[in-house]
Protein backbone atom coordinates (compact mmCIF):
# COMPACT_ATOMS: atom_id res chain seq x y z
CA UNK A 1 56.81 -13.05 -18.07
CA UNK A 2 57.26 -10.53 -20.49
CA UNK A 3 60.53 -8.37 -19.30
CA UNK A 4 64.23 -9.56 -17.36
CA UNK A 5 62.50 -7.31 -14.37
CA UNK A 6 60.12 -9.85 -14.02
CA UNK A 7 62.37 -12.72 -12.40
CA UNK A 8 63.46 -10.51 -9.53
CA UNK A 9 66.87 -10.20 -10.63
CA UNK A 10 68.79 -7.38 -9.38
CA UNK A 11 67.85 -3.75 -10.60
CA UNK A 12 71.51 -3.13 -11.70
CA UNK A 13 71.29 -6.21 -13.82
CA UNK A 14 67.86 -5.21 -15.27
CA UNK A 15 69.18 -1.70 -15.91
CA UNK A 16 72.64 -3.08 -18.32
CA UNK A 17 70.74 -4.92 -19.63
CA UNK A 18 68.18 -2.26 -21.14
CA UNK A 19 71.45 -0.43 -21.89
CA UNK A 20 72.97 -3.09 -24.15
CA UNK A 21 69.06 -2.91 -25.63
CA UNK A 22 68.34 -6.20 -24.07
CA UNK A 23 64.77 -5.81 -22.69
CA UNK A 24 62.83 -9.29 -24.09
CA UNK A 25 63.83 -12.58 -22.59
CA UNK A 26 64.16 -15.52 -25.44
CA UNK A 27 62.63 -18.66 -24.79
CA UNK A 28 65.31 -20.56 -23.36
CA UNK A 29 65.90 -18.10 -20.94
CA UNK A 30 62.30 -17.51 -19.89
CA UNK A 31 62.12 -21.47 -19.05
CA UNK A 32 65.35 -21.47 -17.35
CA UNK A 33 65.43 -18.78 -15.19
CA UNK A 34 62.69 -19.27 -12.73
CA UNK A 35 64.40 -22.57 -11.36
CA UNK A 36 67.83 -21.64 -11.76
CA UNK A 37 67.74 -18.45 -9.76
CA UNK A 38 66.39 -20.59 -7.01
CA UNK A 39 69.47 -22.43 -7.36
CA UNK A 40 68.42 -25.51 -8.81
CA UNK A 41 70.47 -27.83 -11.30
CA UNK A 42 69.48 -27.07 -14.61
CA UNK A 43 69.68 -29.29 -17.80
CA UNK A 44 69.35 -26.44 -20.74
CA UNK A 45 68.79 -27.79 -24.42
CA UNK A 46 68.68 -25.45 -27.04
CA UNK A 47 71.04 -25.02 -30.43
CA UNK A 48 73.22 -21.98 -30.40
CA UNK A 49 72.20 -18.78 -30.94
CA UNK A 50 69.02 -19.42 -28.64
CA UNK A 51 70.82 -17.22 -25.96
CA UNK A 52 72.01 -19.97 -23.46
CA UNK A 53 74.53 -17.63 -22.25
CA UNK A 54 72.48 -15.24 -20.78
CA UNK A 55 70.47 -18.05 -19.83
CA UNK A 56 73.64 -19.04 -17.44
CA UNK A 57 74.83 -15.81 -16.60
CA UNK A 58 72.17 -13.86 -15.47
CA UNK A 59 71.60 -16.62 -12.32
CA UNK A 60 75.07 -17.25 -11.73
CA UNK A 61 76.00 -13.25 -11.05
CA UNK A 62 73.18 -13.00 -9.04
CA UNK A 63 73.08 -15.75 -6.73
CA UNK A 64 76.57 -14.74 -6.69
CA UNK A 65 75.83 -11.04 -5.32
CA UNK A 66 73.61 -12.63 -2.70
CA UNK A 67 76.22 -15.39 -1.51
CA UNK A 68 77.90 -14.51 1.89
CA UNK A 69 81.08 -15.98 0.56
CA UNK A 70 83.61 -13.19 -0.32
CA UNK A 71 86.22 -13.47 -3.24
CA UNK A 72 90.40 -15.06 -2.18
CA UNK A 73 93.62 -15.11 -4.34
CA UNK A 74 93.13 -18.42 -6.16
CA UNK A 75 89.81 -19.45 -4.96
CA UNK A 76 87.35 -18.49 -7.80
CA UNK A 77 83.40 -19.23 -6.49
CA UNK A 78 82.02 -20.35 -10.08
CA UNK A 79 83.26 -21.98 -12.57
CA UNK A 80 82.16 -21.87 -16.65
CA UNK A 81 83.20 -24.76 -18.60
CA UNK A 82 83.38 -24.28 -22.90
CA UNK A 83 84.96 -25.87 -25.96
CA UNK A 84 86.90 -23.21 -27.78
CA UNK A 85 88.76 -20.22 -27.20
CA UNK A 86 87.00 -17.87 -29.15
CA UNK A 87 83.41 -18.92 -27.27
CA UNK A 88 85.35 -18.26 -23.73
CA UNK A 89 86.21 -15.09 -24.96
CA UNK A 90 82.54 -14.09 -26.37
CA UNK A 91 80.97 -15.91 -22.96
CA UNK A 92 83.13 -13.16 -20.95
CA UNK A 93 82.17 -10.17 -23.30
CA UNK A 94 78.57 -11.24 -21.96
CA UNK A 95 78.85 -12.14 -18.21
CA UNK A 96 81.60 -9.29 -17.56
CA UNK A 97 79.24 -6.28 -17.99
CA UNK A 98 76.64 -7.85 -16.20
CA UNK A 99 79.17 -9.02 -13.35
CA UNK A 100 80.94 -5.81 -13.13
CA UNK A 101 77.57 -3.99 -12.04
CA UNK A 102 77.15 -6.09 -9.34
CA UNK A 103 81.23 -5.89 -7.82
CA UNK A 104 82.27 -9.01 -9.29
CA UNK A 105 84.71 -10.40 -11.65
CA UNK A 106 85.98 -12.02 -14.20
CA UNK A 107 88.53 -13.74 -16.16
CA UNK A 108 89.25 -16.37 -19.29
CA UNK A 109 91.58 -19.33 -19.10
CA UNK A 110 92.51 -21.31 -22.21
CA UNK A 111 95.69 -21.94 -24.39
CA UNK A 112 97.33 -20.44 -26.91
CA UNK A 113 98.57 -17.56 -25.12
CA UNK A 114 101.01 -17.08 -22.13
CA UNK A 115 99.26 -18.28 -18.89
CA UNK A 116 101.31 -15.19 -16.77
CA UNK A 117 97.84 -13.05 -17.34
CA UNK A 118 95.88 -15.74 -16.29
CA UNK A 119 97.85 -16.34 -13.57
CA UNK A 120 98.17 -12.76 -12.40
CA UNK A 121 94.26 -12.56 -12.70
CA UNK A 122 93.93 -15.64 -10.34
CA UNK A 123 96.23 -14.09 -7.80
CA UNK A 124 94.63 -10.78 -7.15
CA UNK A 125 91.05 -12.97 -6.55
CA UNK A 126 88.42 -13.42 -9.59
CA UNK A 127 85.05 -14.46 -8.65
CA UNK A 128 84.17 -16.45 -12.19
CA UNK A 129 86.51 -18.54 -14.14
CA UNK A 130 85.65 -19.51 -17.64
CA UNK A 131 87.87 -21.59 -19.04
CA UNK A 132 88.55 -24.68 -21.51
CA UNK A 133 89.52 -27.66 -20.00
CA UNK A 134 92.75 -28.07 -21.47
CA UNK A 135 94.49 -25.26 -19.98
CA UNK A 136 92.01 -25.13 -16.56
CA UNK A 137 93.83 -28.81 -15.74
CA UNK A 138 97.76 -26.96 -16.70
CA UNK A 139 96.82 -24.95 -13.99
CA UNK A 140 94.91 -27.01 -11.05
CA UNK A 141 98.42 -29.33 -11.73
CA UNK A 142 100.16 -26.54 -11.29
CA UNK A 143 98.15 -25.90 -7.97
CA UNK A 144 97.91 -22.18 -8.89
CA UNK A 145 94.20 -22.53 -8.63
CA UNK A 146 92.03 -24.55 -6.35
CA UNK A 147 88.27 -25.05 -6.82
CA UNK A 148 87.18 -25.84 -3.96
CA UNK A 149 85.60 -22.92 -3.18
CA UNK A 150 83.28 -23.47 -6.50
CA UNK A 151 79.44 -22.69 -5.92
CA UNK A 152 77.86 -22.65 -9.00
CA UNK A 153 79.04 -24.90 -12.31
CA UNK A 154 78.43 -24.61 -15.28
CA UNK A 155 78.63 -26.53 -18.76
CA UNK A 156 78.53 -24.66 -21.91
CA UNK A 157 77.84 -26.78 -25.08
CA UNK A 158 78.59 -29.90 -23.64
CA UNK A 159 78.02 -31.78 -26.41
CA UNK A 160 80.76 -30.20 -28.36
CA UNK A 161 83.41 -30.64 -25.34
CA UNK A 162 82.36 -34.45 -25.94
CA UNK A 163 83.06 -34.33 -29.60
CA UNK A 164 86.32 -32.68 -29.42
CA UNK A 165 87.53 -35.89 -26.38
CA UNK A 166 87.19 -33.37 -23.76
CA UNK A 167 84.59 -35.06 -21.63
CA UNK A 168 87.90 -36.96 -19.52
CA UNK A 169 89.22 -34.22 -18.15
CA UNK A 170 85.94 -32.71 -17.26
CA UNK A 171 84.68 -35.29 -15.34
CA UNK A 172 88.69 -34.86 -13.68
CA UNK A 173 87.81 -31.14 -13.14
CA UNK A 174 84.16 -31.54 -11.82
CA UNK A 175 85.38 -34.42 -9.46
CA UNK A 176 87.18 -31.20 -7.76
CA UNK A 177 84.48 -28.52 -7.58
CA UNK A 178 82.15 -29.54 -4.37
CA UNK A 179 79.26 -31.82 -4.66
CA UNK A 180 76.72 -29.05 -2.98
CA UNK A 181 76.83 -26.41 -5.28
CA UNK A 182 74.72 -25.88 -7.86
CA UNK A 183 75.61 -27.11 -11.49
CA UNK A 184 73.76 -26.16 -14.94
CA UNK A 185 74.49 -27.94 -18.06
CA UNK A 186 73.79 -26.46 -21.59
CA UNK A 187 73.96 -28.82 -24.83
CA UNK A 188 71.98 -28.86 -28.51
CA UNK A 189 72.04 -32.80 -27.68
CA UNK A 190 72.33 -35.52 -25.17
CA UNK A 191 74.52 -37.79 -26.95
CA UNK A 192 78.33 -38.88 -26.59
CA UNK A 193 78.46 -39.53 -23.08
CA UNK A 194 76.85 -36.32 -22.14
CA UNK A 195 74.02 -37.86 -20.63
CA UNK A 196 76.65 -39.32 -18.25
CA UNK A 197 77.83 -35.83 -17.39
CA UNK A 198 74.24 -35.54 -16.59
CA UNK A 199 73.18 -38.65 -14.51
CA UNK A 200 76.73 -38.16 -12.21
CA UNK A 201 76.85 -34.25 -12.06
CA UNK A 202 73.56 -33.04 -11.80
CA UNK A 203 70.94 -33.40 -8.71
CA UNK A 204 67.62 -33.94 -9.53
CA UNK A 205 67.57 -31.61 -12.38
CA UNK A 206 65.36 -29.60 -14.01
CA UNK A 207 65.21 -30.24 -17.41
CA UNK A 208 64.13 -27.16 -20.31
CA UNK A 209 64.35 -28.01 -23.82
CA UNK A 210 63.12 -24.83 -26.55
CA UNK A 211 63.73 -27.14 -29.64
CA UNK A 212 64.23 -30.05 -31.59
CA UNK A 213 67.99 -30.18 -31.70
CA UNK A 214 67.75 -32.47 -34.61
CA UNK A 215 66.11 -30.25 -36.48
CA UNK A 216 67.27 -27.15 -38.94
CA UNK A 217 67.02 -23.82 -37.04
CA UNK A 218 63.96 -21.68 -37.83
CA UNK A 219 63.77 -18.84 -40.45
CA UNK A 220 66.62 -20.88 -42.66
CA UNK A 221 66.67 -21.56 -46.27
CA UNK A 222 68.97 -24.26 -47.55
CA UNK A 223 70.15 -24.29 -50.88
CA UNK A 224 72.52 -26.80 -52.99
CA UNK A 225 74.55 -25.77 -55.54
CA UNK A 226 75.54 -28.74 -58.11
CA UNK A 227 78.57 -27.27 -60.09
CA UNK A 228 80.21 -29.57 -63.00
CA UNK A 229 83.67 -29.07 -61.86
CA UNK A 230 86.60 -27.39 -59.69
CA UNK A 231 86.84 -24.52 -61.68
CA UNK A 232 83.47 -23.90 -61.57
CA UNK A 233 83.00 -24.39 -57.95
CA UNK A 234 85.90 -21.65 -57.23
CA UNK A 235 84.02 -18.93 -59.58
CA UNK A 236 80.95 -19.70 -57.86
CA UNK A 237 82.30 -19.66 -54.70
CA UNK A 238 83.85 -16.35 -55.30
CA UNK A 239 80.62 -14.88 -56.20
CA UNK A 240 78.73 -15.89 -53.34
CA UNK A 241 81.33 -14.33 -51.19
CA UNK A 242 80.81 -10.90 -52.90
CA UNK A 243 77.62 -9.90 -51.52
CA UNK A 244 77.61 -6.74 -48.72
CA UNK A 245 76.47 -9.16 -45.71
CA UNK A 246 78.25 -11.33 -43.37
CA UNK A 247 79.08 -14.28 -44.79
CA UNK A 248 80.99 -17.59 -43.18
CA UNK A 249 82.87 -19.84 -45.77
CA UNK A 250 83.46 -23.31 -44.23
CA UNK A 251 86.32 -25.73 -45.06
CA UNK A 252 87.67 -29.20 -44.55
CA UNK A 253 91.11 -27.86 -44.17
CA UNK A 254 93.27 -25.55 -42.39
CA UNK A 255 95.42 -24.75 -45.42
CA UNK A 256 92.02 -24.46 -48.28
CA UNK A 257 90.27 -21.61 -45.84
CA UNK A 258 94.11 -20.02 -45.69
CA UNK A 259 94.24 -20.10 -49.49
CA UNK A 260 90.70 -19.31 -50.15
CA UNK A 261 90.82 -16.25 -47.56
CA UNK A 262 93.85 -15.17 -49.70
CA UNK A 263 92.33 -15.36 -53.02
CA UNK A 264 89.07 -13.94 -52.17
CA UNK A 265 91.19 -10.81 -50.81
CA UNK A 266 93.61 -10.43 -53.98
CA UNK A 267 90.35 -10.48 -55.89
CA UNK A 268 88.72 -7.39 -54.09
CA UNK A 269 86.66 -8.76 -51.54
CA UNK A 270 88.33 -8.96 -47.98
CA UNK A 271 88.28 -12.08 -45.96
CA UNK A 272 89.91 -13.83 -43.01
CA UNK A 273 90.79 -16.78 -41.79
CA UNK A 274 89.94 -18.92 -38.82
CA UNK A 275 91.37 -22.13 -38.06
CA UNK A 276 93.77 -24.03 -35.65
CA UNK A 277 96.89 -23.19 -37.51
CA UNK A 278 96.43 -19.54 -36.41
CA UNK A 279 98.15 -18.13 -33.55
CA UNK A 280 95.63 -17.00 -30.65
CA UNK A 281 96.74 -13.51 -31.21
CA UNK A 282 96.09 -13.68 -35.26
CA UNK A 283 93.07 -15.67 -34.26
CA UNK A 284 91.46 -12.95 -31.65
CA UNK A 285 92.30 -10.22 -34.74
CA UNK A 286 90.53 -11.85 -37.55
CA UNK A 287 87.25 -12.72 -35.38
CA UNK A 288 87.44 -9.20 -34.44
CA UNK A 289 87.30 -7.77 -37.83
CA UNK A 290 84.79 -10.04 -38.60
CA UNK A 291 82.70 -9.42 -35.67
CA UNK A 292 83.34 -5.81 -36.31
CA UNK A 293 82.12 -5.12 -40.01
CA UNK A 294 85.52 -4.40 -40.88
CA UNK A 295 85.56 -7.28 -43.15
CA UNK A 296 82.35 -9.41 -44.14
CA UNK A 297 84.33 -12.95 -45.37
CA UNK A 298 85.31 -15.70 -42.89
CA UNK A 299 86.55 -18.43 -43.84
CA UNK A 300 87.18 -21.04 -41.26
CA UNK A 301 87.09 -24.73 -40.75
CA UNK A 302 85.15 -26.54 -38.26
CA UNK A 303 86.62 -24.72 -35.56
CA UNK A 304 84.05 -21.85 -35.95
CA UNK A 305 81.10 -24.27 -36.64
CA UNK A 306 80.37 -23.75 -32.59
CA UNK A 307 83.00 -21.69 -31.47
CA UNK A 308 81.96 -18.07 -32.59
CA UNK A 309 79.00 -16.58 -32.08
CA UNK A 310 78.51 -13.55 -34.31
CA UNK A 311 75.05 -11.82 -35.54
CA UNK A 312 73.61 -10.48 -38.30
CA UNK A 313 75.47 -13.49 -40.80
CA UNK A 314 73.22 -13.49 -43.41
CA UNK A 315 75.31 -16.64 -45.46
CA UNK A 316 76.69 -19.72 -44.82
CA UNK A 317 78.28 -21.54 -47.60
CA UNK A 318 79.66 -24.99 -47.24
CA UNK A 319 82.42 -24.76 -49.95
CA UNK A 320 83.86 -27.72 -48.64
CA UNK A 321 80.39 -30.33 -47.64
CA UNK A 322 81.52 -31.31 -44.10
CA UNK A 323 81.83 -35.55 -43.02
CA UNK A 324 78.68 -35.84 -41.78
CA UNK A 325 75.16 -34.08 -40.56
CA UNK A 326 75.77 -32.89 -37.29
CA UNK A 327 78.62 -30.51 -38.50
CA UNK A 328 76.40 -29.58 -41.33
CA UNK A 329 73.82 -28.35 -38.48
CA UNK A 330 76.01 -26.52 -36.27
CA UNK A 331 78.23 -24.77 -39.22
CA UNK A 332 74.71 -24.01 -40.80
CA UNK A 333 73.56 -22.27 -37.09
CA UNK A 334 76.41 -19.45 -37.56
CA UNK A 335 73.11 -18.00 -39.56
CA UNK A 336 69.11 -17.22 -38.49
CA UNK A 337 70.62 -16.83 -34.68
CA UNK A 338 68.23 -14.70 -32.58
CA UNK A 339 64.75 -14.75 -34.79
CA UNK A 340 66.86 -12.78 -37.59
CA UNK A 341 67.00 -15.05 -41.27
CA UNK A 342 69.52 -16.63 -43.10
CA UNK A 343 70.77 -18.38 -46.18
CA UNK A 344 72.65 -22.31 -46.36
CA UNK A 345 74.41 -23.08 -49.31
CA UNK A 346 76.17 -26.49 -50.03
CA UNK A 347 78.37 -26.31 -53.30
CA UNK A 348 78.42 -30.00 -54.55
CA UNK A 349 80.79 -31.43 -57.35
CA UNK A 350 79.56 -34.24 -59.19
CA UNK A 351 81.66 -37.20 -56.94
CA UNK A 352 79.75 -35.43 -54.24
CA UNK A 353 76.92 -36.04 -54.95
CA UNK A 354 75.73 -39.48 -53.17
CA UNK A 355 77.18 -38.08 -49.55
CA UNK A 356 75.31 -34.48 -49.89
CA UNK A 357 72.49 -36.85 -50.20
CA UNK A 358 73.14 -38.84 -46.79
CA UNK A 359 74.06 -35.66 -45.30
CA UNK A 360 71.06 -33.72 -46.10
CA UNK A 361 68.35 -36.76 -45.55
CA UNK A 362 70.34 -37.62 -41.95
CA UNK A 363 70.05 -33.31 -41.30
CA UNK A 364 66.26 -33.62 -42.18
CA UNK A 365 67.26 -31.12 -45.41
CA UNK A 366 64.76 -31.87 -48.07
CA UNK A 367 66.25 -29.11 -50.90
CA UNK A 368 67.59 -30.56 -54.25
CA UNK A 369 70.51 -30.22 -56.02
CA UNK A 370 69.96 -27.65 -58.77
CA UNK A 371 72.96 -27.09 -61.92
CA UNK A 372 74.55 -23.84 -61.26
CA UNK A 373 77.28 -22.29 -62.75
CA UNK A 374 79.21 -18.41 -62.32
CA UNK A 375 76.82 -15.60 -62.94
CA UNK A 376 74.13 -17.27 -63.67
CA UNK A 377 70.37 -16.13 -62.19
CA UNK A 378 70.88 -19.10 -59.54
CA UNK A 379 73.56 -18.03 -58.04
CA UNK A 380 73.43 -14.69 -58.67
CA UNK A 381 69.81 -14.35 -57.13
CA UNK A 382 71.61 -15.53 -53.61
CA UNK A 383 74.00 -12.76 -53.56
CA UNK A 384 71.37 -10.47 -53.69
CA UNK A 385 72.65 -8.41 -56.11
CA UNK A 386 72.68 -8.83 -60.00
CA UNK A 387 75.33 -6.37 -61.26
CA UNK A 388 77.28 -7.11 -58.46
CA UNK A 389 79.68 -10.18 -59.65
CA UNK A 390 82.58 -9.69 -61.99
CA UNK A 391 83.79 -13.34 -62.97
CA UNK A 392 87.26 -13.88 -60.97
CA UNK A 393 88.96 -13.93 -63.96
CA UNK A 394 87.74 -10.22 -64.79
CA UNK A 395 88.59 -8.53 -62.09
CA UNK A 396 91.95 -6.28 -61.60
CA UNK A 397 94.33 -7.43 -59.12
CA UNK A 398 95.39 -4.93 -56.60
CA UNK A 399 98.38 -3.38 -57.84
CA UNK A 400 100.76 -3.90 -55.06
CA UNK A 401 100.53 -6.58 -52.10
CA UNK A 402 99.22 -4.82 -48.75
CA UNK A 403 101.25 -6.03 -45.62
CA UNK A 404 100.61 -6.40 -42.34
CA UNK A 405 100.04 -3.55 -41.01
CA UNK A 406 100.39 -2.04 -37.55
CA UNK A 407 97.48 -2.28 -34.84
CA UNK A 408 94.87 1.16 -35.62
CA UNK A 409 93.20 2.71 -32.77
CA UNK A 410 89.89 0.89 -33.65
CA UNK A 411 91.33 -2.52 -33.01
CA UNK A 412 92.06 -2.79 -36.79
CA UNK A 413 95.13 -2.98 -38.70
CA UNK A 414 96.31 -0.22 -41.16
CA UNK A 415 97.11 -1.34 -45.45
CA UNK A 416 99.81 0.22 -46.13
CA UNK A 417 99.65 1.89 -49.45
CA UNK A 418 102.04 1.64 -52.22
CA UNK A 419 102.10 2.86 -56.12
CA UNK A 420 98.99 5.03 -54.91
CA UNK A 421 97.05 2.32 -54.18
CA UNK A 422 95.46 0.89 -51.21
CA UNK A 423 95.68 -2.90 -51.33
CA UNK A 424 92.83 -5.12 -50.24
CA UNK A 425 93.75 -7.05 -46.33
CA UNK A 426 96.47 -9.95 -46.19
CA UNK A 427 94.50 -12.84 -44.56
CA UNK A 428 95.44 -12.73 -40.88
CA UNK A 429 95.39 -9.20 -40.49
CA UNK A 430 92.17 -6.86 -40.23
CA UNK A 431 91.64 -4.44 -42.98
CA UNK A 432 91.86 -0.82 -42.15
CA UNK A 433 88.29 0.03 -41.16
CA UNK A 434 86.58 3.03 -42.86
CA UNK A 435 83.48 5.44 -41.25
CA UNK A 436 81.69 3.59 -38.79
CA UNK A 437 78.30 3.54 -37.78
CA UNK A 438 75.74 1.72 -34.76
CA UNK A 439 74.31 -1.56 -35.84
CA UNK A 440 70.86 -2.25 -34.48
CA UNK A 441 71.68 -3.68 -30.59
CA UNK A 442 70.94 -7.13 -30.16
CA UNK A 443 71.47 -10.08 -27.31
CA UNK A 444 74.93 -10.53 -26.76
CA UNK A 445 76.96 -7.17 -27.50
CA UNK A 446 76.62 -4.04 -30.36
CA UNK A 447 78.97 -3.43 -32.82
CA UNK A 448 80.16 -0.87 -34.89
CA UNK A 449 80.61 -1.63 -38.30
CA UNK A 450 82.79 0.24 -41.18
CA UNK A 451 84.01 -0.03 -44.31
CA UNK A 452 86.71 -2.09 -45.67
CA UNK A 453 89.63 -1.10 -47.68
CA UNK A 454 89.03 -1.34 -50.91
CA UNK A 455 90.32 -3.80 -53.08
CA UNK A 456 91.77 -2.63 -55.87
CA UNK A 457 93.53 0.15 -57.77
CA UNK A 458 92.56 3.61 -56.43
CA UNK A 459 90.34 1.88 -53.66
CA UNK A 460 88.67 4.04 -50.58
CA UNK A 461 86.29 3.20 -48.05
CA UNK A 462 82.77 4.87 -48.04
CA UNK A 463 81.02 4.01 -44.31
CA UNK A 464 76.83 4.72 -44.29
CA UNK A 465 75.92 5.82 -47.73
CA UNK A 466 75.46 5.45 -51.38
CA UNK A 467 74.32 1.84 -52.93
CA UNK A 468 76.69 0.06 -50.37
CA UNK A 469 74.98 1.00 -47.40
CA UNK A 470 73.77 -1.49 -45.36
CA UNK A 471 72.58 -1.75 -41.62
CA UNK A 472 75.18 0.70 -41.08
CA UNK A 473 77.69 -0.77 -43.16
CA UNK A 474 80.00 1.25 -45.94
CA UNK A 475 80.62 -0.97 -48.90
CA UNK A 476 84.51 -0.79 -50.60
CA UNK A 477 84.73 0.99 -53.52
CA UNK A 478 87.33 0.41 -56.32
CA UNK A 479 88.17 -2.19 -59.31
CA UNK A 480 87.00 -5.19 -58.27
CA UNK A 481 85.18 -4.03 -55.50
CA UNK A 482 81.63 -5.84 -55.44
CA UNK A 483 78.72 -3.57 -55.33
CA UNK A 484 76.67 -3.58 -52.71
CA UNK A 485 72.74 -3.83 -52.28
CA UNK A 486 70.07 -1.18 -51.21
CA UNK A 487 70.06 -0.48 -47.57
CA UNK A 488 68.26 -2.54 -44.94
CA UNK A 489 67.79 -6.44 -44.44
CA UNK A 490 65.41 -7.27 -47.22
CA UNK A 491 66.63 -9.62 -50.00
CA UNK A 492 66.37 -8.86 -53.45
CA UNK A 493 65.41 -12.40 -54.47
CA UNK A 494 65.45 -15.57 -53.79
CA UNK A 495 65.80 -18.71 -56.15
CA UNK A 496 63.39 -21.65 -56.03
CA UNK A 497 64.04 -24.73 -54.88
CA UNK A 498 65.37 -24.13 -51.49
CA UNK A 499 63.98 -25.47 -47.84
CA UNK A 500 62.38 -22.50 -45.96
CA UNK A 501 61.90 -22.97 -42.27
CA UNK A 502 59.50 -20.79 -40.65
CA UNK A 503 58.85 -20.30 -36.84
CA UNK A 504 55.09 -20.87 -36.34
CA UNK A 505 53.46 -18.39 -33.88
């Protein structure tokens, strides 16, 4: 099967789908489909980015559409399970569309925000739920839902859910959907007690696995950076964030990605934060810029390592090396999603050494350490860009600290300008976007991307054209304003010594 139209899903479904430019099934979604349209339970594995959520919510809209059941105040009829916030809200901006064309609907429930919406939603009759499980429980307590009338399950990165102590109050919320309807479960691995989600949820179920979960994601090269000290590390660190792509920054700690995204911004290149600290609201902003193209830094902690799903990032850099190998994989996955390529880097200090070691032979990472320090060809050679890094130290501050600004009609947030100039984006904010343009459509949503503010004195935002152009993407122009590469995907270089993984054909 070559095409969505041939599994006999609804034309509607076929034809949104073609409009979003999604007309090739992945493989996970090919092997699923066939049984799970039939209405069979379904044990999915497959890391993220493989398109599990399709996978899910192609079946569960259309066996939906077909049901004879009709939609009550407080009744939902299925039922999505996730970890985070942000991956309810990117589940629902790819089930809605699809949903919608069929008469159905949808809503998100999870904390962090005032549960009146949710509430109001639930009242007025929603036909799919996705929710976390923390704030789903709030409100079965609270008896303003019931889910009773539940006909199709399903489990979205289980595995995380069991990491994070979740897997309590979903077997609680499971033990209240019915025992006939039909359940899928989606996970990278089978461990933590999800196999016992498995063996007591899950009828006879068919079981579709696209790869080795243990293994580093295809069409990834992993690099590790052995600076001599913390200095060094921060110049190096700033430099790799300089390039025009999408990068994600990962820290240990709430308050280092706060700081970092704040330094990296009074330097000239806009960033944002993610992490639990951050209100929903301020959380919801920041992913949007990022998802956007209105900034290309995120730096997060451990929160986004499964809980965003963003293409086209074309860097991950562990600034901070996380505890141990599984969050290396997952953080590392924010890259080389859908087929595209990407680029791992680990920055190491010297008293890291011995547990980068563990952690990379335990992730099945076979690159070496290699001495690197600011600007050299290393390091350099993985921005992509040789003239494009201006030590830290170099570089002209903005000359007046940009505040928060007020929402734009993009979805943005406007610098304000003072002294004349435009000041680069306060972390926790989204920088005023510039001229946008269409990125290339792929699974999952399209985007368009613009231009950030620049960064320093006299900044301005050029969208599309010149050297900064990329995919689409205007580059920031201004003192301290990295340059940016040659338009398209293509890499000017890359260093030796890294792990490349390839996907055979």
């Amino acid at each position: 099967m070559t095409s969505f139209a041939d599994f006999g899903l609804p034309t509607p479904v076929v034809r949104e789908l073609s409009r979003q430019g999604i007309d090739s099934p992945f493989p996970i979604q090919t092997a699923t489909l066939p049984d799970s349209l039939k209405g069979r339970d379904v044990l999915g594995r497959g890391r993220t980015g493989s398109g599990k959520t399709l996978a899910f919510s192609l079946p569960t809209v259309a066996r939906l559409a077909e049901s004879r059941t009709s939609r009550h105040p407080r009744r939902p009829r299925a039922l999505v399970l996730c970890p985070t916030r942000e991956l309810a809200n990117q589940i629902n901006a790819t089930m809605e569309p699809v949903a919608k064309i069929l008469g159905l609907t949808t809503t998100t429930i999870f904390g962090g925000v005032a549960q009146s919406r949710q509430v109001t939603a639930l009242d007025k009759g929603v036909d799919i739920v996705i929710a976390c499980p923390g704030r789903l429980e709030d409100l079965l307590n609270q008896r303003v839902l019931t889910l009773d009338g539940i006909e199709i399950t399903v489990l979205d990165e289980a595995d995380h859910m069991a990491d994070l102590g979740f897997l309590p109050g979903v077997k609680r919320i499971m033990d209240k959907t019915p025992k006939v309807g039909q359940r899928m479960l989606f996970s990278a691995t089978l461990d933590n007690g999800v196999d016992q989600l498995v063996k007591r949820y899950l009828s006879n179920p068919v079981r579709h696995s696209v790869d080795d979960a243990a293994a580093p994601p295809p069409q990834m090269t992993h690099h590790i950076l052995a600076v001599r000290d913390a200095d060094a590390k921060r110049d190096v660190v700033h430099q790799l964030a300089s390039g025009t792509g999408r990068r994600v920054l990962f820290m240990r700690t709430k308050h280092q990605a706060k700081k970092l995204a704040k330094q990296l911004t009074a330097q000239g290149i806009p960033a944002v934060d993610l992490h639990g600290n951050l209100g929903q609201g301020a959380r919801e902003r920041n992913l949007e810029a990022f998802s956007s193209g209105s900034v290309n830094v995120l730096v997060a902690t451990d929160i986004a390592a499964r809980g965003i799903h963003v293409d086209e990032i074309e860097l991950v850099v562990h600034v901070d090396p996380p505890a141990e190998h599984k969050a290396y994989l997952h953080r590392s996955g924010r890259t080389a999603r859908a087929g595209s390529e990407g680029v791992v880097v680990t920055v190491m200090l010297p008293e890291q050494r011995g547990d980068v070691r563990d952690l990379t032979r335990k992730a099945k990472i076979t690159a070496q350490p290699r001495p690197a320090a600011p600007g050299d060809a290393t390091v350099t050679a993985l921005v992509g860009d040789v003239a494009a890094y201006v030590k830290p130290a170099a570089l002209t501050p903005p000359q007046t600290q940009a505040r928060r600004g007020t929402p734009s009609t993009n979805g943005g947030t406007r610098s304000s300008r003072r002294g004349g100039g435009q000041g680069g984006a306060r972390s926790g904010a989204a920088p005023r976007t510039g001229t946008s343009a269409q990125r290339p459509t792929t699974q999952g949503q399209s985007r368009g991307a613009g231009a950030p503010a620049g960064g320093g004195q006299g900044g301005r935002a050029q969208g599309g054209r010149g050297q900064g152009a990329q995919n689409g993407q205007g580059a920031s122009a201004g003192a301290g304003a990295p340059r940016g590469r040659r338009g398209g995907r293509g890499r000017a270089q890359r260093p030796a010594g890294g792990t490349v993984y390839t996907t055979s054909s």
